[in-house]
N, C-alpha and C. Protein backbone atom coordinates (compact mmCIF):
# COMPACT_ATOMS: atom_id res chain seq x y z
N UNK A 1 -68.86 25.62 40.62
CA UNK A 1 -69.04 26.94 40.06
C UNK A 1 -68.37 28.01 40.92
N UNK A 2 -68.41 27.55 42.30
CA UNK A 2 -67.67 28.74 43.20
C UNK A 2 -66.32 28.97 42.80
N UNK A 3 -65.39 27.81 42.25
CA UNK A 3 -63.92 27.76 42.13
C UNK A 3 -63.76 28.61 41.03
N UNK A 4 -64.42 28.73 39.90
CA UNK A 4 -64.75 29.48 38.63
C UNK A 4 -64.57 30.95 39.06
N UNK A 5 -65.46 31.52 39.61
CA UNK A 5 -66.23 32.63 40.23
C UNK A 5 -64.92 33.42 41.16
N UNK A 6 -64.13 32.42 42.31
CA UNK A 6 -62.84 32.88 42.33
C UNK A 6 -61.53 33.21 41.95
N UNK A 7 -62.09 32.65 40.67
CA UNK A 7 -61.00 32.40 40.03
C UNK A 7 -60.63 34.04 38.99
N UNK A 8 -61.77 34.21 38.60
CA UNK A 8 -62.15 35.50 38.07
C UNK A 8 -62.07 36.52 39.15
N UNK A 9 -62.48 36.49 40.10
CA UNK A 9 -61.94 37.28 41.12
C UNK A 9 -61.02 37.78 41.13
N UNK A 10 -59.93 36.81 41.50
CA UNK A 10 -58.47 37.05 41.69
C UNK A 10 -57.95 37.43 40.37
N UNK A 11 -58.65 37.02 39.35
CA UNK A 11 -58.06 37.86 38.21
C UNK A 11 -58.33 39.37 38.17
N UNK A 12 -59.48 39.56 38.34
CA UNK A 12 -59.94 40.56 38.09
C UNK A 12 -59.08 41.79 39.39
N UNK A 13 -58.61 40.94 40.59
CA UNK A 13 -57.86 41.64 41.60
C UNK A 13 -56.49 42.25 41.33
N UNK A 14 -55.72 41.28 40.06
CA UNK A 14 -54.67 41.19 39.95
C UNK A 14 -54.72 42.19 39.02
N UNK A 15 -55.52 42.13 37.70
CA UNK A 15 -55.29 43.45 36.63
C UNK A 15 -55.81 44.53 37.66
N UNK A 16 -56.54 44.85 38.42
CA UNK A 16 -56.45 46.34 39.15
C UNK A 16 -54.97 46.26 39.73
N UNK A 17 -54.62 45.97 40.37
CA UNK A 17 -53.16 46.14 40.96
C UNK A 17 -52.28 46.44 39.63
N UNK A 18 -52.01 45.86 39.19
CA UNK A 18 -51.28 45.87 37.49
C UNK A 18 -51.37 47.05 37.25
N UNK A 19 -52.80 47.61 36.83
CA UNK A 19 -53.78 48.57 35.97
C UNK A 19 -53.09 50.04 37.18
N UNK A 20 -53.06 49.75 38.32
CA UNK A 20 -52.72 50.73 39.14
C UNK A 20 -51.20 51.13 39.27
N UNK A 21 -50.53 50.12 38.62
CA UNK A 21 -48.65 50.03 38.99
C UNK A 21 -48.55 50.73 37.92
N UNK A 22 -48.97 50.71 36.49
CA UNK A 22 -49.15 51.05 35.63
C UNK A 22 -49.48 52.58 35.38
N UNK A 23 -50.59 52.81 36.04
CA UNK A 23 -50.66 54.16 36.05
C UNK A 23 -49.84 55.24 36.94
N UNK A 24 -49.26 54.46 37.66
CA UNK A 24 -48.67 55.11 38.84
C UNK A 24 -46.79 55.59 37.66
N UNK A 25 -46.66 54.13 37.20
CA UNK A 25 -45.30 54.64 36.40
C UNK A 25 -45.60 55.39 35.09
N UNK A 26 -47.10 55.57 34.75
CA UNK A 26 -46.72 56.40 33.49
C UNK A 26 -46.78 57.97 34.07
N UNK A 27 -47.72 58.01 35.43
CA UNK A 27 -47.40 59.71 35.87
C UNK A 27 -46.14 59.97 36.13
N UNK A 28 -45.29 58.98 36.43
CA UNK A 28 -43.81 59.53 37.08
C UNK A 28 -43.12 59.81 35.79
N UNK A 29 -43.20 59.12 34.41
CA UNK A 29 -42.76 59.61 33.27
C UNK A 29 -43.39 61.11 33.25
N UNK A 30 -44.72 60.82 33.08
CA UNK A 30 -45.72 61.79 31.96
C UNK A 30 -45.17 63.19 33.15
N UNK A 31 -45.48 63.30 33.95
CA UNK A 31 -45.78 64.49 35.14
C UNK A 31 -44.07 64.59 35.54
N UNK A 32 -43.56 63.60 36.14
CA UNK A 32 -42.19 63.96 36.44
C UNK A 32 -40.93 64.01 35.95
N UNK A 33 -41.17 63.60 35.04
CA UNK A 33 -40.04 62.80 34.14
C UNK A 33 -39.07 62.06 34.27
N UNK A 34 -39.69 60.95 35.25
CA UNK A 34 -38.97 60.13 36.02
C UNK A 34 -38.73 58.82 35.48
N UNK A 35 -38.05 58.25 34.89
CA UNK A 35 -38.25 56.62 34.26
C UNK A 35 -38.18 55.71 35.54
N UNK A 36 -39.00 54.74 35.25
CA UNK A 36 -39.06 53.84 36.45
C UNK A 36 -37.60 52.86 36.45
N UNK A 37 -37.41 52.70 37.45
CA UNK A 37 -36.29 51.33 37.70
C UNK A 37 -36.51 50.06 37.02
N UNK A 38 -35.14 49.65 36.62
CA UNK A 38 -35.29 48.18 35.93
C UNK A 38 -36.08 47.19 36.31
N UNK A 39 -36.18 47.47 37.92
CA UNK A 39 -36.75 46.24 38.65
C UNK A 39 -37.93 45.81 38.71
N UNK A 40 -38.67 47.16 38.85
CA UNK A 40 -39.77 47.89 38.84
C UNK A 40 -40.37 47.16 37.52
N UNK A 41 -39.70 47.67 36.70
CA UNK A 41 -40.51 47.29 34.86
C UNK A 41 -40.21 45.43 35.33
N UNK A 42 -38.89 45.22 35.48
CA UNK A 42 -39.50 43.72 35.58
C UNK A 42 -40.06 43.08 36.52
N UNK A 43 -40.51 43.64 37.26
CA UNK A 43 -41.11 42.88 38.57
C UNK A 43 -42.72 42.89 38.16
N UNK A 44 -43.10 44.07 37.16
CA UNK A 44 -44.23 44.19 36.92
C UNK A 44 -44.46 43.11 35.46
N UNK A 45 -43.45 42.78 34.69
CA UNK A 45 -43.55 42.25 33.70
C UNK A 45 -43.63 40.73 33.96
N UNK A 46 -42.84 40.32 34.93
CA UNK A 46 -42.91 39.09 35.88
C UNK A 46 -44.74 38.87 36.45
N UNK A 47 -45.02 39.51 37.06
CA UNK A 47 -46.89 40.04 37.38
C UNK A 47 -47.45 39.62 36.04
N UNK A 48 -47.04 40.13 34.77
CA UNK A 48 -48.10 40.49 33.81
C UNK A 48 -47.78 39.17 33.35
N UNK A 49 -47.02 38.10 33.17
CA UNK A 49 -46.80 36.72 32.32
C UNK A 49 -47.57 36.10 33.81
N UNK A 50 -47.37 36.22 34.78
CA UNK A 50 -48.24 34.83 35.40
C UNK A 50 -49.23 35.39 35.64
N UNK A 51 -50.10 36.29 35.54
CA UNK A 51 -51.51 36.31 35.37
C UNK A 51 -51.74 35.16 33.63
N UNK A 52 -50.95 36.14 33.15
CA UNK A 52 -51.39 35.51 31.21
C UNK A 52 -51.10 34.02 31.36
N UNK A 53 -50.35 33.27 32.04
CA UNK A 53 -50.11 32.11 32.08
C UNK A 53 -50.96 31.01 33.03
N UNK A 54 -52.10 32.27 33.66
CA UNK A 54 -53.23 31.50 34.73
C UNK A 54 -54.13 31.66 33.87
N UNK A 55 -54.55 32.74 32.82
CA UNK A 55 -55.48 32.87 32.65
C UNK A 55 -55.00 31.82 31.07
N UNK A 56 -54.29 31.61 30.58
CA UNK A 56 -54.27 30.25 29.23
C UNK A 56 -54.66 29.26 29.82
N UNK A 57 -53.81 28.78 31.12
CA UNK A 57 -54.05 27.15 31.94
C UNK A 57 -55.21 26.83 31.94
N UNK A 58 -56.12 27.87 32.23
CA UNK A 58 -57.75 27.64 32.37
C UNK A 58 -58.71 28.12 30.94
């Protein structure tokens, strides 16, 4: 049950980080009008498929 319990953890660690990259690039649109870097969007989009691809496996 502990492996379970961490497992949700680290999920739950990973969408705050996400949830925070996220908010961080929509103020630089919304407030600065800054579009984020290519790398940026895919480095975060890269993040967002292997969470989704830990959280199907299980």
């Amino acid at each position: 049950m502990t492996d379970i319990n961490n497992k949700k953890e680290d999920v739950k660690m990973h969408l705050k980080d996400l949830r925070s990259e996220l908010k961080r690039m929509h103020l630089a649109v919304t407030e600065e009008l800054l579009l984020p870097e290519p790398e940026d969007v895919k480095a975060l989009m890269s993040k967002m498929d292997l969470l989704l691809n830990a959280i199907e496996n299980n």
